[in-house]
C-alpha atoms as a PDB file:
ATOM      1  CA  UNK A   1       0.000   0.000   0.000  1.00  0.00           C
ATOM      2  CA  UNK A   2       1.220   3.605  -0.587  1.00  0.00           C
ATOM      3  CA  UNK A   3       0.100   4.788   2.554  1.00  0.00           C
ATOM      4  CA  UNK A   4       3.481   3.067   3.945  1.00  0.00           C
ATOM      5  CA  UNK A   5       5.644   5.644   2.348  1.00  0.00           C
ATOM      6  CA  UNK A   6       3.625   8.634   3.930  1.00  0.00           C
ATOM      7  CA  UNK A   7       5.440   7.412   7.234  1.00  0.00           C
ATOM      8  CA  UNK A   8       8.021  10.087   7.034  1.00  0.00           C
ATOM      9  CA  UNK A   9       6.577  12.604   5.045  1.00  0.00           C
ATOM     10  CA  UNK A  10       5.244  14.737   8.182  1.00  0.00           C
ATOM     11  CA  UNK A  11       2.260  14.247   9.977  1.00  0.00           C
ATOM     12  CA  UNK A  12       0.471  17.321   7.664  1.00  0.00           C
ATOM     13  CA  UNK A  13       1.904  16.295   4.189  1.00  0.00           C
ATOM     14  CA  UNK A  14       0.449  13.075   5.023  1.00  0.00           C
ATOM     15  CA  UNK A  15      -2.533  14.144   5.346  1.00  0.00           C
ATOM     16  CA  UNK A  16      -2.922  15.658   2.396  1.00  0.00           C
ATOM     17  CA  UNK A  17      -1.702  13.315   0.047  1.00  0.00           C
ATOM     18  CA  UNK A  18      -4.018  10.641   2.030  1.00  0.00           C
ATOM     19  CA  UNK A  19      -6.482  13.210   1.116  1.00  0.00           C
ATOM     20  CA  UNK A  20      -5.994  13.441  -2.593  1.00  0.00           C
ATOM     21  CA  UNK A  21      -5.692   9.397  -2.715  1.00  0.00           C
ATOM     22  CA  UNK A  22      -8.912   8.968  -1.235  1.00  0.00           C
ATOM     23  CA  UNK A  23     -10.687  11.863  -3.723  1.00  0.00           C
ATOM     24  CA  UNK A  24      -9.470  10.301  -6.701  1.00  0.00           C
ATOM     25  CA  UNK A  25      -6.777  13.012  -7.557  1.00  0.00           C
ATOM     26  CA  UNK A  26      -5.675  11.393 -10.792  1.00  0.00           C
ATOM     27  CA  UNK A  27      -1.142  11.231 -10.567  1.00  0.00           C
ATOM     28  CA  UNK A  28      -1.758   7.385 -11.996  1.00  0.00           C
ATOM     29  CA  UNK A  29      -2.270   5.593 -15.406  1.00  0.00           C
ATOM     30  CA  UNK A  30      -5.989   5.839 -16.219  1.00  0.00           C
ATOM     31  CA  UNK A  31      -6.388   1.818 -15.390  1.00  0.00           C
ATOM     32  CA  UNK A  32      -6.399   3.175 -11.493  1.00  0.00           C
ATOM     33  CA  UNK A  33      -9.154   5.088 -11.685  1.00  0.00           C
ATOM     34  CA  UNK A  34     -12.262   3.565 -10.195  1.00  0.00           C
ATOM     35  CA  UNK A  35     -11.041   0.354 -10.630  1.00  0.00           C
ATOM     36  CA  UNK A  36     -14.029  -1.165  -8.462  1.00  0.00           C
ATOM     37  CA  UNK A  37     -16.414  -0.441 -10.876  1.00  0.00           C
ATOM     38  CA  UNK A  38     -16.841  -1.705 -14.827  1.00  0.00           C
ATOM     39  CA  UNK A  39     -15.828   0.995 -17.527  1.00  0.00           C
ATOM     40  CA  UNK A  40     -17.394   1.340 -20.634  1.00  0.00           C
ATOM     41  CA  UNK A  41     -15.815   1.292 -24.170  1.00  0.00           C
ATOM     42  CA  UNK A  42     -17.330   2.171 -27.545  1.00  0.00           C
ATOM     43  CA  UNK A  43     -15.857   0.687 -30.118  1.00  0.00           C
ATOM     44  CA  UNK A  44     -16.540   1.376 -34.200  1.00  0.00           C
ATOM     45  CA  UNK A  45     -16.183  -0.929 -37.050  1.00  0.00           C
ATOM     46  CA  UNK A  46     -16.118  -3.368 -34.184  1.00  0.00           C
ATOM     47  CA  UNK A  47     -17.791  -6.294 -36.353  1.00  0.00           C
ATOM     48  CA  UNK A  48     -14.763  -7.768 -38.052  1.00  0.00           C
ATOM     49  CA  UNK A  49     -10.885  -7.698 -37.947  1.00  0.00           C
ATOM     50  CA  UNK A  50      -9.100  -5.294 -35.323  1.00  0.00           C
ATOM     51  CA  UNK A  51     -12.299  -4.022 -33.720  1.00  0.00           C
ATOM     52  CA  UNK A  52     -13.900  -7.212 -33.174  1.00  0.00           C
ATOM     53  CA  UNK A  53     -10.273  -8.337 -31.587  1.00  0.00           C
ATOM     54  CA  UNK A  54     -10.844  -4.530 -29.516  1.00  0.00           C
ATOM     55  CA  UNK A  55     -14.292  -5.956 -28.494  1.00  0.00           C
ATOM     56  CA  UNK A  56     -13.101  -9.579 -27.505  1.00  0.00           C
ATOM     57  CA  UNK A  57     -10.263  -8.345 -25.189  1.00  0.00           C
ATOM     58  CA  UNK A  58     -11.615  -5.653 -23.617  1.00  0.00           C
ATOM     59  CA  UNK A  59     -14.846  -8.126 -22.388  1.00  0.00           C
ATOM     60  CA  UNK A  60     -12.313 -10.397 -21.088  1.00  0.00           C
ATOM     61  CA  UNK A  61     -10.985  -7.727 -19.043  1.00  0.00           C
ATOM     62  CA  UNK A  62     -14.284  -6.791 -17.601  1.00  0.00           C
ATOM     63  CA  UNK A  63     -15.465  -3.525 -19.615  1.00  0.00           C
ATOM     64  CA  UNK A  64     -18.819  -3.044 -20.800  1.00  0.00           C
ATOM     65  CA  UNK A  65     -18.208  -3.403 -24.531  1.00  0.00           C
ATOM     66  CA  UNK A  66     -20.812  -1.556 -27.238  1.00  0.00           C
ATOM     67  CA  UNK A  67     -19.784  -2.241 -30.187  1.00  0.00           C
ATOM     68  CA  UNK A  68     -21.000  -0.691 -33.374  1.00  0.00           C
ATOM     69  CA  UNK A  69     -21.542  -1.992 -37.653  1.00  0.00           C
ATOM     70  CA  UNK A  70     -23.228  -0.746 -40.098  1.00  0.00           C
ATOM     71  CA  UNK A  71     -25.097  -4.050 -40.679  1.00  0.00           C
ATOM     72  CA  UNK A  72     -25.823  -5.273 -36.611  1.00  0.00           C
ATOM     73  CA  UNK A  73     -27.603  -8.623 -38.754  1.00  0.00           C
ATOM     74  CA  UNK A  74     -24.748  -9.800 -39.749  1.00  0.00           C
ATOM     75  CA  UNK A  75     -22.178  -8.997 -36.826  1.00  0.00           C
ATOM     76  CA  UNK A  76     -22.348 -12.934 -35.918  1.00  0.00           C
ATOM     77  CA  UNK A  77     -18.935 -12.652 -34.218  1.00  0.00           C
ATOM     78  CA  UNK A  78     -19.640  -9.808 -32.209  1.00  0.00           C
ATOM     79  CA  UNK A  79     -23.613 -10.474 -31.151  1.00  0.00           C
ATOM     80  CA  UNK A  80     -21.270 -14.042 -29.967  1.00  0.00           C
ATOM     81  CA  UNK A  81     -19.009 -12.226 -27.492  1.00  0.00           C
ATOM     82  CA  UNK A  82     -21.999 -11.377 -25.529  1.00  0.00           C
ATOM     83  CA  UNK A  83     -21.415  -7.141 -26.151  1.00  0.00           C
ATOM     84  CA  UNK A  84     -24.069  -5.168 -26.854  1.00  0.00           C
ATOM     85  CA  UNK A  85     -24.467  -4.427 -30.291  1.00  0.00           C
ATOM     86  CA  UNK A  86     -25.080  -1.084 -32.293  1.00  0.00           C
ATOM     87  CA  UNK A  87     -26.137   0.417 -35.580  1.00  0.00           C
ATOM     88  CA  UNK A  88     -23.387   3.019 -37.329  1.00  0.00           C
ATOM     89  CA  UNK A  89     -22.289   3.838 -40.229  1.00  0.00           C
ATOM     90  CA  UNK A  90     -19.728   6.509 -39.495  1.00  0.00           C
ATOM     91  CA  UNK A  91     -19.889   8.356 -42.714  1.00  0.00           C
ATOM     92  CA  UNK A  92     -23.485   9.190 -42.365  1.00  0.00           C
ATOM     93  CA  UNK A  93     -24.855  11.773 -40.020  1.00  0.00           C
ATOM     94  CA  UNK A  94     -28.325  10.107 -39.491  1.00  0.00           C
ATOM     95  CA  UNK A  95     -26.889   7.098 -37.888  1.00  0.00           C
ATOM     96  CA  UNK A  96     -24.373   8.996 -35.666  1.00  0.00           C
ATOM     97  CA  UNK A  97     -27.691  11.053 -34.640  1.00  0.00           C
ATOM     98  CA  UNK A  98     -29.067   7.816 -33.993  1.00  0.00           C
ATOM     99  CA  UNK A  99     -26.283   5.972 -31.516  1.00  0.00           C
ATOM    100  CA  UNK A 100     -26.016   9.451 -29.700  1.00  0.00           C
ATOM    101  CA  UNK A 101     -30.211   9.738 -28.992  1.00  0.00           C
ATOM    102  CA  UNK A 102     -29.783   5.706 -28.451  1.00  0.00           C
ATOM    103  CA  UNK A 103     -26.778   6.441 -25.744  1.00  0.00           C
ATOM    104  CA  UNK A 104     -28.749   9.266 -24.354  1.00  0.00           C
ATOM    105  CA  UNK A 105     -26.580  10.048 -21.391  1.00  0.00           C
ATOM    106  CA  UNK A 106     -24.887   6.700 -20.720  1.00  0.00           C
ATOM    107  CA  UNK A 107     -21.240   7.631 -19.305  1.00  0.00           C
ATOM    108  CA  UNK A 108     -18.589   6.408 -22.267  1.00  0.00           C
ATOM    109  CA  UNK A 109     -15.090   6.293 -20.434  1.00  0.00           C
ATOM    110  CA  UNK A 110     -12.878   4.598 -23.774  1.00  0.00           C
ATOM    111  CA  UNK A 111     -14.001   5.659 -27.136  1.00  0.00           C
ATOM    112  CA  UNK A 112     -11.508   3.802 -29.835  1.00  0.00           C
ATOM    113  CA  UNK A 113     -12.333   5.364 -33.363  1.00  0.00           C
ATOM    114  CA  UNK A 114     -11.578   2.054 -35.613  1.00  0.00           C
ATOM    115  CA  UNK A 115     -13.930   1.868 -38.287  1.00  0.00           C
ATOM    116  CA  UNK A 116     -11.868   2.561 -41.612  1.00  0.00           C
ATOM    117  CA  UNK A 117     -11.411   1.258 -45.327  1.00  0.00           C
ATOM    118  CA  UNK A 118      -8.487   1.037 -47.262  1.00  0.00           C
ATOM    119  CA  UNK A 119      -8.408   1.377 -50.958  1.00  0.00           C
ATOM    120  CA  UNK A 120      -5.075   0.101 -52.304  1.00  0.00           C
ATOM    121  CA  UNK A 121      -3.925   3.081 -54.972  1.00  0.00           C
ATOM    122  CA  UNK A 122      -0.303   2.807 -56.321  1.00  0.00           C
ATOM    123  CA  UNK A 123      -0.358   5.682 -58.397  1.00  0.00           C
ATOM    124  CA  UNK A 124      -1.497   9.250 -59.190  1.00  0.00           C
ATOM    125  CA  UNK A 125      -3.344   8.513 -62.336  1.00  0.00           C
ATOM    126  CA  UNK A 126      -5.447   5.477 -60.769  1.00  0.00           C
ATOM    127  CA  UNK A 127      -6.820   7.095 -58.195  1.00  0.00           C
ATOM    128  CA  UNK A 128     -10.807   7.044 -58.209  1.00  0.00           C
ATOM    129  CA  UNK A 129     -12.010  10.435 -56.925  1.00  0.00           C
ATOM    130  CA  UNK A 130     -15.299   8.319 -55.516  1.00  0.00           C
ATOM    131  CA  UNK A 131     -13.215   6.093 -53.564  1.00  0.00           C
ATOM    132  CA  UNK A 132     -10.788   9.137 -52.299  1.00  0.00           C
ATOM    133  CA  UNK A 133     -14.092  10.914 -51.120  1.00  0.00           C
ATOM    134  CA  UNK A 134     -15.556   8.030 -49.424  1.00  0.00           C
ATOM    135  CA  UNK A 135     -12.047   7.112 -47.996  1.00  0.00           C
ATOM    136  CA  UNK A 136     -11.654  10.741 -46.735  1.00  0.00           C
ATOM    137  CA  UNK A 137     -15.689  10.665 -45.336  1.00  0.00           C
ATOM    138  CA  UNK A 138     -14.894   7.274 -43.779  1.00  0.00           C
ATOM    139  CA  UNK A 139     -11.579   7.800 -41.974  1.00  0.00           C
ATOM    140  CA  UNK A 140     -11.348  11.361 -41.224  1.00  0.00           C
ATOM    141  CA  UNK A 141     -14.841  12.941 -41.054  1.00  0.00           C
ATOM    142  CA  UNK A 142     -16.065   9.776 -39.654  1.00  0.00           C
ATOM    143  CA  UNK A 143     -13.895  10.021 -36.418  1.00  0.00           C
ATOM    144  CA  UNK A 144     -14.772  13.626 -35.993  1.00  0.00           C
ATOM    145  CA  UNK A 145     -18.384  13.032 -36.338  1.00  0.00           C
ATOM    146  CA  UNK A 146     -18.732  10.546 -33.939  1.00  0.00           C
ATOM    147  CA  UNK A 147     -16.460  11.728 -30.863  1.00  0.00           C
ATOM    148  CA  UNK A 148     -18.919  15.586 -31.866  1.00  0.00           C
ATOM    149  CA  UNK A 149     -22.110  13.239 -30.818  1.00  0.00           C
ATOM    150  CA  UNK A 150     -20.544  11.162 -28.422  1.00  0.00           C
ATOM    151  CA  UNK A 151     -18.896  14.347 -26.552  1.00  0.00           C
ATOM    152  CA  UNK A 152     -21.609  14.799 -23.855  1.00  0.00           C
ATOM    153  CA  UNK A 153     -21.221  10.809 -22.925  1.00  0.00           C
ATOM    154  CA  UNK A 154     -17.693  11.559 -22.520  1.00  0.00           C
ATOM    155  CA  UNK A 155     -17.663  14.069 -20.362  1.00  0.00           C
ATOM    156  CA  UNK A 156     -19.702  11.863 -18.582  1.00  0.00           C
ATOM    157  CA  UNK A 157     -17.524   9.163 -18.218  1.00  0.00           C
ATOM    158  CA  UNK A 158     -14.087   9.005 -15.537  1.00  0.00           C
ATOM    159  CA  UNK A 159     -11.665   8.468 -18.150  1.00  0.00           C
ATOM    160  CA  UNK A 160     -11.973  10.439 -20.917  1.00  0.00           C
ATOM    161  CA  UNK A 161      -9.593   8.940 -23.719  1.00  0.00           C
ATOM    162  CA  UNK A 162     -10.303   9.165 -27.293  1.00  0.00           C
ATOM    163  CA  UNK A 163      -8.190   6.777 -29.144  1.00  0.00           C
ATOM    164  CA  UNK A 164      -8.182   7.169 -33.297  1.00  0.00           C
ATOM    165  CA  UNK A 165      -6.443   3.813 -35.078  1.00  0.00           C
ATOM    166  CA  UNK A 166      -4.558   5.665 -37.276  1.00  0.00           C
ATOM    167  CA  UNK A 167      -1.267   4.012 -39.523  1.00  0.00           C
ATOM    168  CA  UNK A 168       2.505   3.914 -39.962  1.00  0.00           C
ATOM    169  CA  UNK A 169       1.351   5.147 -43.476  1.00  0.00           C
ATOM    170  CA  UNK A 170      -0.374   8.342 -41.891  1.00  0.00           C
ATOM    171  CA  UNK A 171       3.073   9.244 -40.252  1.00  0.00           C
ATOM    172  CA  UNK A 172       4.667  12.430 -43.088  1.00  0.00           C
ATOM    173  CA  UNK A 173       7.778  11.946 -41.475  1.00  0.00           C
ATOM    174  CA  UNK A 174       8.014   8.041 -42.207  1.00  0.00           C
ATOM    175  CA  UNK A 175       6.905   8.580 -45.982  1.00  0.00           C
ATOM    176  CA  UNK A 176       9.435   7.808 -48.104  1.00  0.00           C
ATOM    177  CA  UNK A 177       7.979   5.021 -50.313  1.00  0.00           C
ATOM    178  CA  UNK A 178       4.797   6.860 -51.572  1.00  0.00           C
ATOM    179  CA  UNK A 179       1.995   4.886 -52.523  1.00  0.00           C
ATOM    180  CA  UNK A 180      -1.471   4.232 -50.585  1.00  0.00           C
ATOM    181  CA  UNK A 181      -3.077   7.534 -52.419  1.00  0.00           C
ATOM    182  CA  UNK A 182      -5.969   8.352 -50.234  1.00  0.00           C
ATOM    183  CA  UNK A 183      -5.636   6.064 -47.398  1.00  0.00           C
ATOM    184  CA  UNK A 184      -2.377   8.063 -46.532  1.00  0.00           C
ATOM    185  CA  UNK A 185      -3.929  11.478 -46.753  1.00  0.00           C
ATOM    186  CA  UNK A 186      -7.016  10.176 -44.375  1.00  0.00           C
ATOM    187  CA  UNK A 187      -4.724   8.872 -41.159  1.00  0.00           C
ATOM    188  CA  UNK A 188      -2.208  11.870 -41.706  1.00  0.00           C
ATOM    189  CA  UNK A 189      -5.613  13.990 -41.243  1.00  0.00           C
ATOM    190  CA  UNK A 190      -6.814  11.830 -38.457  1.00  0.00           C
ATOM    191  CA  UNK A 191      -3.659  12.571 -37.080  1.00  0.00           C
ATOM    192  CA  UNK A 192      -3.651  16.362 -37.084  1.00  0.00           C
ATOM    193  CA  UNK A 193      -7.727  16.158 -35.727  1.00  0.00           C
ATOM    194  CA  UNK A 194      -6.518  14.097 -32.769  1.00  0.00           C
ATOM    195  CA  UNK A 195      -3.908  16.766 -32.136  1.00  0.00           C
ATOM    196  CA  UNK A 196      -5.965  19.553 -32.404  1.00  0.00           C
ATOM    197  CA  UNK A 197      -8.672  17.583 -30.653  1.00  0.00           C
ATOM    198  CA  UNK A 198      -6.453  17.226 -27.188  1.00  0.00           C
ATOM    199  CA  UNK A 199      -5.179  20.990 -27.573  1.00  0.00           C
ATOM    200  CA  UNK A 200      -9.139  21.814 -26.974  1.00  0.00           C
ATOM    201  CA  UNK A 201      -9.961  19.089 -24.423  1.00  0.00           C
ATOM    202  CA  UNK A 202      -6.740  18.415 -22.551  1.00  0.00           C
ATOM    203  CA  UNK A 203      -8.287  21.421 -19.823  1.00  0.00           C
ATOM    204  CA  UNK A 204     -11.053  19.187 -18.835  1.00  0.00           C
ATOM    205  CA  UNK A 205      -8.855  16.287 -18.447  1.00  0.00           C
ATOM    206  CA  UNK A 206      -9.470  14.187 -21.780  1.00  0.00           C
ATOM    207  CA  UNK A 207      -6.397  12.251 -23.412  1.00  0.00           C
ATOM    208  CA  UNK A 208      -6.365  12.063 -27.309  1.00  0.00           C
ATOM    209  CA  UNK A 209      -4.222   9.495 -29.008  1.00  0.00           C
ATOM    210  CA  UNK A 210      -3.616   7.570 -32.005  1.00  0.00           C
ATOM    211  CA  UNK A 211      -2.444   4.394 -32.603  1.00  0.00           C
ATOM    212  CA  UNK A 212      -0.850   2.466 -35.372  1.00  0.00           C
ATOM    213  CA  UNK A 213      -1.558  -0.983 -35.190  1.00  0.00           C
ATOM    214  CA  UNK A 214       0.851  -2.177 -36.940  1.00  0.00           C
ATOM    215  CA  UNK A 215       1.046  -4.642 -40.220  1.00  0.00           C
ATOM    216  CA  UNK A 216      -1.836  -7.133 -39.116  1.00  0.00           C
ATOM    217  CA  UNK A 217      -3.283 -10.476 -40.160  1.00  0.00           C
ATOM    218  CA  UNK A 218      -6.984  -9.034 -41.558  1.00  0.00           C
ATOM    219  CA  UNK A 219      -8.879  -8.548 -44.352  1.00  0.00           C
ATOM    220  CA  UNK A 220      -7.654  -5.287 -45.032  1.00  0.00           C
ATOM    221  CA  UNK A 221      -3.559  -6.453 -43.986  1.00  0.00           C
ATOM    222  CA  UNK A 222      -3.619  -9.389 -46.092  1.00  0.00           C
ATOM    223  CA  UNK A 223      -2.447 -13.398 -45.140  1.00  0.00           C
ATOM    224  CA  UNK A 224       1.231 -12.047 -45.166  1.00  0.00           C
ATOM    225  CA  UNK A 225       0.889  -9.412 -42.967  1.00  0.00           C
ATOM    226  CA  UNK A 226       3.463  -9.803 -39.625  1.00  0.00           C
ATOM    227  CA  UNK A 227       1.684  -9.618 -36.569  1.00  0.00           C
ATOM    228  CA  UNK A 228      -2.098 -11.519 -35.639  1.00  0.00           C
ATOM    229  CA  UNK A 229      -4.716  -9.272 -34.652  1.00  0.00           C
ATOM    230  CA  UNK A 230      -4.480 -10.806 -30.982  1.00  0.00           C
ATOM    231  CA  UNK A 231      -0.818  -9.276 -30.513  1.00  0.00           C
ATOM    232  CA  UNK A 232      -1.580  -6.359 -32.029  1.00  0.00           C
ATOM    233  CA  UNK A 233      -4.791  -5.255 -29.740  1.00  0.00           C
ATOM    234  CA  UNK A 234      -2.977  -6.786 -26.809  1.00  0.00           C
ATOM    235  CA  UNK A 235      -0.047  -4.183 -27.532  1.00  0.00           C
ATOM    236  CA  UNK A 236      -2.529  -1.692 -28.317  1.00  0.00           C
ATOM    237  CA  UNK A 237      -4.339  -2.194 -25.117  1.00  0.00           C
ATOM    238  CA  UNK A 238      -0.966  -2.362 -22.855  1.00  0.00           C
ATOM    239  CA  UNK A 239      -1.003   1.437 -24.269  1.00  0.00           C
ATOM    240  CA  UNK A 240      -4.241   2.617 -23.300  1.00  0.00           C
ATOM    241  CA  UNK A 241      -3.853   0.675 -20.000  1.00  0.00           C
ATOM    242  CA  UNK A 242      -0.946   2.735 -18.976  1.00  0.00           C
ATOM    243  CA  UNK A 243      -1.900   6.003 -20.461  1.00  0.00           C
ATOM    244  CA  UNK A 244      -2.097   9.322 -17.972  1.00  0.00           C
ATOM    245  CA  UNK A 245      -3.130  12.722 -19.026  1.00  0.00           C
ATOM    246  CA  UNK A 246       0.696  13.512 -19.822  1.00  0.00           C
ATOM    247  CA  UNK A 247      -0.120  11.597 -22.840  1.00  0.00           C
ATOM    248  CA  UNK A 248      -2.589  13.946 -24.354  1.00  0.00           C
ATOM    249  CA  UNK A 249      -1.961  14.518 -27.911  1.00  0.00           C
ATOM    250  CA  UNK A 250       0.544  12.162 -28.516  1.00  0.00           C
ATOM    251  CA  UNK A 251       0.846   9.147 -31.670  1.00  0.00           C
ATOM    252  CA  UNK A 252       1.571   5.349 -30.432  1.00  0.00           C
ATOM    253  CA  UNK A 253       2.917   2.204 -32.127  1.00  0.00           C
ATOM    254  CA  UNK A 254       1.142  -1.241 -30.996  1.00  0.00           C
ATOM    255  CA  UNK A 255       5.017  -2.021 -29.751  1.00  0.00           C
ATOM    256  CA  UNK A 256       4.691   1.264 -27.024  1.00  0.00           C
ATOM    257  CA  UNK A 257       7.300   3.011 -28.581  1.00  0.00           C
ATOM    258  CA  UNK A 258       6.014   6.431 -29.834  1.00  0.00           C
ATOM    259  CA  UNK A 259       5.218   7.463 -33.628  1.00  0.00           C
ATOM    260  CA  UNK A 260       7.365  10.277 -35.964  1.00  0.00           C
ATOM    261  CA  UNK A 261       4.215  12.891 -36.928  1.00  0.00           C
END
């Protein structure tokens, strides 16, 4: 117990910090806070690949899971972990509407922002302007459309991190390869909302990341891909575990070393 070390600290300072632990005064990663008591996470795109993997660890830790598809019918995998299940489709304002007037005022402590596509452009000339629009509408506005309606539930909650899955291929300073037309610009502008996103809320407490979660074994990573989506959320999660408010604003790797801008 840290009470022990308050021994010689002086009968008054001891008081005070015995004070401060008992309030809650946050100096601790965000897993000590009310540990007695389930959080909740929201998870999107949560039906398939990395966010179904986000929805199966985080139950076994003993969260409340909700996690959201566009088709809840056909989220077999999920409606199996025994979550509760919601209806989004990110990219359209209607169904954000929708989950938020659903949620109503239901505290949301862990918001992960993980529904994305990934259109696989080589070149200038074959890029699809459809595609980069719904890329763009998917992976950037998406994100900032969602943690708009979900603010007030936020607020709400104890631990206030918004998490974005960004890429290694959103990172300017690691582009030297080019490639990935579209899916690059999205993440790099995921990026720079999360930034700005924890220069507005890092007053009231809130800690903004992104993650990258490295080259993984799904749909969109392909059979060859390096790591299996269970090392990859578990390295993910070891982050958000340990995260404090010092943190705010600030781009991860799955590995918990920290990400070039």
């Amino acid at each position: 117990m840290r009470f022990n070390s308050l021994a010689n600290a002086g009968p008054v300072l001891a008081l005070i910090t015995a004070a401060a632990m008992f309030l809650g005064v946050q100096t601790d990663s965000r897993a000590e806070v009310s540990a007695m008591e389930p959080q909740t996470v929201l998870i999107t795109g949560a039906n398939r690949g990395l966010g179904l993997e986000f929805a199966r660890q985080y139950k076994d830790a003993g969260w409340r899971v909700i996690g959201t598809a566009r088709d809840p019918q056909d989220a077999q995998e999920l409606k199996a972990l025994g979550v509760r299940v919601m209806q989004l489709d990110v990219a359209s304002q209607d169904s954000v509407a929708a989950l938020a007037a659903q949620l109503d005022d239901e505290p949301i402590d862990l918001l992960i922002n993980n529904a994305g596509i990934f259109p696989r452009v080589g070149k200038l000339d074959e890029i699809d302007f459809d595609d980069y629009n719904r890329t763009l509408a998917v992976n950037t506005v998406g994100p900032v459309r969602v943690t708009r309606a979900l603010l007030p539930n936020l607020r709400a909650g104890k631990l206030k991190i918004i998490a974005g899955l960004s890429s290694n291929l959103g990172s300017i300073a690691e582009n030297e390869r080019g490639n990935f037309y579209g899916y690059r610009e999205s993440k790099a502008a995921l990026n720079m909302f999360t930034k700005t996103l924890a220069a507005e809320l890092g007053p009231e407490g809130f800690t903004c990341i992104v993650l990258t979660p490295g080259w993984v074994q799904t749909d969109m990573g392909g059979p060859n891909a390096t790591l299996t989506p269970e090392e990859s959320i578990a390295g993910m999660k070891a982050v958000l575990d340990r995260l404090t408010p010092a943190d705010n604003g600030t781009f991860w790797s799955y590995n918990g070393g920290q990400m070039p801008w």
